[in-house]
Protein backbone atom coordinates (compact mmCIF):
# COMPACT_ATOMS: atom_id res chain seq x y z
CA UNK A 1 46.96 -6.39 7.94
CA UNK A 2 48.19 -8.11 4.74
CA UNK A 3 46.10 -10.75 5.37
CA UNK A 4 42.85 -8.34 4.50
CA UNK A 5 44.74 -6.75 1.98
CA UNK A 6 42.51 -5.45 -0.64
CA UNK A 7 45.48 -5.42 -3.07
CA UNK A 8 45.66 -9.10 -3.07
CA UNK A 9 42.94 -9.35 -5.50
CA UNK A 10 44.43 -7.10 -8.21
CA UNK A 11 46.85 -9.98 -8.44
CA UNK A 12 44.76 -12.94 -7.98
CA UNK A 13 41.21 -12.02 -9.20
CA UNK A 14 42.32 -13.13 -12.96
CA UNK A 15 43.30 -15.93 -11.70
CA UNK A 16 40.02 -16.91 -9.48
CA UNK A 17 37.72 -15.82 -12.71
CA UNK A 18 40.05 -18.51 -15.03
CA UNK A 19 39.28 -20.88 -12.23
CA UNK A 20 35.71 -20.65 -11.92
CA UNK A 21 35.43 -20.73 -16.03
CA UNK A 22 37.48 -23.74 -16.10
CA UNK A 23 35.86 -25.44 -13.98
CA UNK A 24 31.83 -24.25 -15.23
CA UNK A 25 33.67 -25.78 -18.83
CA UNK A 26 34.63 -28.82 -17.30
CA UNK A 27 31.52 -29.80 -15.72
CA UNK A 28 29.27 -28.57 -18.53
CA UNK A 29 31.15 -30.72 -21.11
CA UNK A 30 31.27 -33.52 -18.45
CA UNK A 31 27.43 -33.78 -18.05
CA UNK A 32 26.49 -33.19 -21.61
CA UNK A 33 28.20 -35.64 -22.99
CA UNK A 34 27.70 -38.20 -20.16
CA UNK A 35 24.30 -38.37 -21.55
CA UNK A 36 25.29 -38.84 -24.88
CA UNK A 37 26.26 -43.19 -25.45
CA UNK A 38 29.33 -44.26 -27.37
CA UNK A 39 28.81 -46.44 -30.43
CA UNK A 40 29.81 -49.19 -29.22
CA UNK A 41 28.03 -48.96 -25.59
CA UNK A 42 31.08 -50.19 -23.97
CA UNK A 43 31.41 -49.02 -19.84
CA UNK A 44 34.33 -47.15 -19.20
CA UNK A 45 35.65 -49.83 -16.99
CA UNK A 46 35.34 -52.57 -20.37
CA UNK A 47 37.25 -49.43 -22.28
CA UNK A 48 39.92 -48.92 -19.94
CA UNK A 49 40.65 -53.20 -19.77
CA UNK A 50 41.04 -53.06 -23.64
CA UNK A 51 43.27 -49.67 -23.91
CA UNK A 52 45.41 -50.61 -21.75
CA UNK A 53 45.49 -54.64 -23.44
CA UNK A 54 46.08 -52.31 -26.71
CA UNK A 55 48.90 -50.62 -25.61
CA UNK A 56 50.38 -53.68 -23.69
CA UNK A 57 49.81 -52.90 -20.39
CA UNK A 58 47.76 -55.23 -19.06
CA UNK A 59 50.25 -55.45 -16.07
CA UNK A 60 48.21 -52.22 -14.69
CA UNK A 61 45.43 -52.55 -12.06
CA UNK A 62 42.05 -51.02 -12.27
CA UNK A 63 40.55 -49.82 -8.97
CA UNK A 64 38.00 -48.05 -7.73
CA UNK A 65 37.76 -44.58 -6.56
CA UNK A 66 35.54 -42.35 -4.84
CA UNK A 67 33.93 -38.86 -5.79
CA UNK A 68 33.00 -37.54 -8.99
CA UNK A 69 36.00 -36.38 -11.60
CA UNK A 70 38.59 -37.49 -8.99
CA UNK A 71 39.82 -40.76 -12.48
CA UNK A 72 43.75 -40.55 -11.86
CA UNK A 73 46.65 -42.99 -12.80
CA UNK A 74 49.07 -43.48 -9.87
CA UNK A 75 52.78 -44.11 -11.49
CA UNK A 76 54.35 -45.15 -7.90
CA UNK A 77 51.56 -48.58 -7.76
CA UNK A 78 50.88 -48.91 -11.56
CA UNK A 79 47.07 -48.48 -10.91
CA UNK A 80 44.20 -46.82 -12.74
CA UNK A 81 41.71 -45.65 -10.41
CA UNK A 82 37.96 -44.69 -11.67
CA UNK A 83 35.35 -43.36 -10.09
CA UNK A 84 32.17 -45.37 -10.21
CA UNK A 85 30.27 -42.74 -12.30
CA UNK A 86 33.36 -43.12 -15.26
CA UNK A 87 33.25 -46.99 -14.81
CA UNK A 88 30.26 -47.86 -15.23
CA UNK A 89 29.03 -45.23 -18.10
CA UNK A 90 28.47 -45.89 -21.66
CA UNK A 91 28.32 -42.57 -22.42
CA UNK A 92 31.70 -40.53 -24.50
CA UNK A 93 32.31 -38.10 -21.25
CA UNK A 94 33.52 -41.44 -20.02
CA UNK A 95 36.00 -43.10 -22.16
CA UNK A 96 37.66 -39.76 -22.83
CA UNK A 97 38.20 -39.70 -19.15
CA UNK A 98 39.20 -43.10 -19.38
CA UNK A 99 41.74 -42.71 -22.30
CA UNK A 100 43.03 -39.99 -20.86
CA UNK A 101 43.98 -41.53 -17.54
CA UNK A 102 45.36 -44.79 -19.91
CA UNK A 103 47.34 -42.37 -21.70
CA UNK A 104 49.01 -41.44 -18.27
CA UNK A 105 49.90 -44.69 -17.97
CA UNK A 106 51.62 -45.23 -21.13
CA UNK A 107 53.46 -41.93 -20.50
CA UNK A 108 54.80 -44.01 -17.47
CA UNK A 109 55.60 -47.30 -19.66
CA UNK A 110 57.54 -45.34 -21.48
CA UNK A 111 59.29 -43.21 -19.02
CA UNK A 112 58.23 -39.57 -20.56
CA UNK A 113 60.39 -37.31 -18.72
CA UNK A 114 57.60 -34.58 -17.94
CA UNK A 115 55.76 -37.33 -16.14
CA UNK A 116 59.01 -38.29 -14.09
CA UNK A 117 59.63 -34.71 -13.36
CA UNK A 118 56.42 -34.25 -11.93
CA UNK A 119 56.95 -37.01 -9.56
CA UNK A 120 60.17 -36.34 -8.11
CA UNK A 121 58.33 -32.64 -7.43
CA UNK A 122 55.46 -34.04 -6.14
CA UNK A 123 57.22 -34.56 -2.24
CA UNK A 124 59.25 -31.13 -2.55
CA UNK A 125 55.39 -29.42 -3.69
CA UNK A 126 53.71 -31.19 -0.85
CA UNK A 127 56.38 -29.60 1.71
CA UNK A 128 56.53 -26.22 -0.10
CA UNK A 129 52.88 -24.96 -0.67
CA UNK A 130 51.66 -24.80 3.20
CA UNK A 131 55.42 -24.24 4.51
CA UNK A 132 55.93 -21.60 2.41
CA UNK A 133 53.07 -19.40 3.08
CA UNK A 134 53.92 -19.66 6.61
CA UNK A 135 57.50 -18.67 6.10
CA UNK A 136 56.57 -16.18 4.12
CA UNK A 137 53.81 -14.58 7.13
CA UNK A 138 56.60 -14.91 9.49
CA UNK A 139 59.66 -13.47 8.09
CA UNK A 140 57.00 -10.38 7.40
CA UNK A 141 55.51 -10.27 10.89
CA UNK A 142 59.10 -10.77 12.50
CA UNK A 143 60.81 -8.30 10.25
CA UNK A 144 62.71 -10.64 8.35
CA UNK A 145 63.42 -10.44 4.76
CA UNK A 146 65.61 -13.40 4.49
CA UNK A 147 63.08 -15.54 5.80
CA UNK A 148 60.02 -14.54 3.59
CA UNK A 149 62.76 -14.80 0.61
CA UNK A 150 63.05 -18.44 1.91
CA UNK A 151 59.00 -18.72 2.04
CA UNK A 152 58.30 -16.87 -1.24
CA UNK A 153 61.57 -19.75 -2.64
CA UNK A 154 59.24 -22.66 -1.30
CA UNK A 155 56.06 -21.51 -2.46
CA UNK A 156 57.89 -21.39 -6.07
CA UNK A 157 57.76 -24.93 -6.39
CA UNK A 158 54.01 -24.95 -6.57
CA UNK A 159 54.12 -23.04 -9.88
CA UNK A 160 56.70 -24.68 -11.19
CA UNK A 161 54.86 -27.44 -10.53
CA UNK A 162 51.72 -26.25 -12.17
CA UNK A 163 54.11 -25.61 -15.16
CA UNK A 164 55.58 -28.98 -15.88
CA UNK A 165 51.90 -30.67 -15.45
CA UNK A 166 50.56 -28.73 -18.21
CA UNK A 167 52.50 -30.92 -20.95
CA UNK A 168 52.11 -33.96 -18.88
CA UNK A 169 48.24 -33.21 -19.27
CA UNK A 170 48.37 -31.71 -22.85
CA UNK A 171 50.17 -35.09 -23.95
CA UNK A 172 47.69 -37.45 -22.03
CA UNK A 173 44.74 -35.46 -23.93
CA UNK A 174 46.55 -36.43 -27.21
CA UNK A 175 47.50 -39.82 -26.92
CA UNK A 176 43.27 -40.12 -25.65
CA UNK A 177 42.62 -38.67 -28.43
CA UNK A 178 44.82 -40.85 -30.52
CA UNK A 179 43.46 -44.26 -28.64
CA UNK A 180 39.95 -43.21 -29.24
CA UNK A 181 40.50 -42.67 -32.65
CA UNK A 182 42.33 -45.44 -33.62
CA UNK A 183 40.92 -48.03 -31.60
CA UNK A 184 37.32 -47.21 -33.63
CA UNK A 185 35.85 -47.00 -29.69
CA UNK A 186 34.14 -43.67 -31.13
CA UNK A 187 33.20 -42.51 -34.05
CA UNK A 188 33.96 -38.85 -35.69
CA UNK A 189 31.06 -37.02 -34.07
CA UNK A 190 31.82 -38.69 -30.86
CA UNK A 191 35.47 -37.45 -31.42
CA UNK A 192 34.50 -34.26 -31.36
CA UNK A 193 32.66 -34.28 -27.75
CA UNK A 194 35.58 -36.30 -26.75
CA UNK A 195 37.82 -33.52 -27.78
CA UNK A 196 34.91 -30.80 -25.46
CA UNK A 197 35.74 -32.57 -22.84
CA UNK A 198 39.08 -32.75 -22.63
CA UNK A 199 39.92 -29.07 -23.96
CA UNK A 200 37.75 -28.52 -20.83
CA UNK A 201 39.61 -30.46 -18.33
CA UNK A 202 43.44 -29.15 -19.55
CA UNK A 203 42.18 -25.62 -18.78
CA UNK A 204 41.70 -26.18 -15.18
CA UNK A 205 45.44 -27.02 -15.41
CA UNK A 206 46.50 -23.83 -17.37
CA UNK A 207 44.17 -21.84 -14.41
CA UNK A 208 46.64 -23.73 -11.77
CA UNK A 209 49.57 -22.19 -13.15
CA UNK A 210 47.71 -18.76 -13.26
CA UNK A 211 47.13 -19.47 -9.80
CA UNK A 212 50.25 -20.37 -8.69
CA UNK A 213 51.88 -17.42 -10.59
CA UNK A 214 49.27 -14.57 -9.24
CA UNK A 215 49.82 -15.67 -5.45
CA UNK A 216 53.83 -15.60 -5.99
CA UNK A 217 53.62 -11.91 -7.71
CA UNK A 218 51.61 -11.03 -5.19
CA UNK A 219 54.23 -12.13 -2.52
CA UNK A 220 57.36 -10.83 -4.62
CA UNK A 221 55.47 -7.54 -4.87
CA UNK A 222 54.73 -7.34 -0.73
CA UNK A 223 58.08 -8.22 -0.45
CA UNK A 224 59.74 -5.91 -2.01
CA UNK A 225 57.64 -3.09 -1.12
CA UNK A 226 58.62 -3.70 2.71
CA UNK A 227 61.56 -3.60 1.82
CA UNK A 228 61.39 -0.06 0.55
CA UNK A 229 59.67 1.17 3.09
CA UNK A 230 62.41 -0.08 5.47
């Protein structure tokens, strides 16, 4: 019955309603300023070759990726991956994306520890957020404490792993914001939509970790009510 349980949303609605206004903030700020150009009506492709020739790391690939918002530097191949609507824009929505995904990479040139932390999680996270729901179900279903201890344990990872992104992201967004500025790639008023969109984007992260936290109250507080009433 727990799987109805009306209760659940006392913990997570919060949670949901971040979400959804993180997300309405993201892709307003994305689309208004995707229409507005940068001053120098450079691509985001041409912005991302000379950021990452700035901060000598030239060494790092640029591919292609598909979907919309889905930019991301990957740390285990060294590649920056943008989506074809980021590349090819001239507009500011897309060399903050842009300098924020560079600025992941420098966090990897220079070995940030936040950024390696989040790695080595990344396999243990993977594992833990479907296992440990289903640990979780089971040790209730079965009558077993011990093993929905061990589920509730595993799902843990996922917000600590929500946790340590948020200053891997917050850094990114100032280091973009850093690049843009000092590279002269905008100019102030473009700084400022720059800075829109990614205060937008780092919320969706802090709405992960109220997420993450909500779901594992939630299970803490099943928990240990079925254990009272055994």
């Amino acid at each position: 019955m727990f799987y109805f349980d009306p209760l659940y949303f006392v913990f997570a609605l919060p949670a949901l309603l971040l979400a959804f206004y993180a997300q309405f903030k993201v892709q307003s700020s994305y689309r208004k300023y995707l229409r507005v150009p940068n001053q120098l009506g450079i691509s985001g492709l041409e912005a991302a070759q000379r950021l990452l020739y700035a901060n000598g790391l030239s060494h790092v690939r640029i591919e292609g990726t598909r979907g919309e918002l889905t930019d991301h530097y990957d740390p285990r191949t060294q590649t920056l991956r943008l989506s074809a609507g980021v590349a090819r824009s001239h507009s500011v929505a897309a060399l903050s994306i842009v300098a924020h995904e560079v600025g992941h990479a420098v966090q990897d040139a220079t070995a940030y520890a936040p950024l390696k932390l989040r790695s080595g999680l990344v396999p243990m996270v993977n594992i833990g957020s479907w296992l440990g729901p289903v640990l979780f179900i089971v040790g209730l279903l079965f009558n077993s404490p011990n093993l929905a201890w061990v589920g509730v344990a595993a799902f843990a990872g996922s917000l600590v792993f929500a946790i340590v992104t948020l200053p891997v992201e917050y850094n990114a967004s100032s280091r973009a914001m850093q690049m843009l500025q000092g590279s002269g790639l905008v100019s102030q008023a473009e700084l400022r939509g720059a800075k829109s969109v990614l205060s937008a984007a780092a919320l969706t992260y802090v709405a992960a970790v109220a997420q993450a936290l909500s779901t594992l109250l939630y299970y803490i507080f099943l928990l240990t009510g079925f254990r009272r009433r055994d």
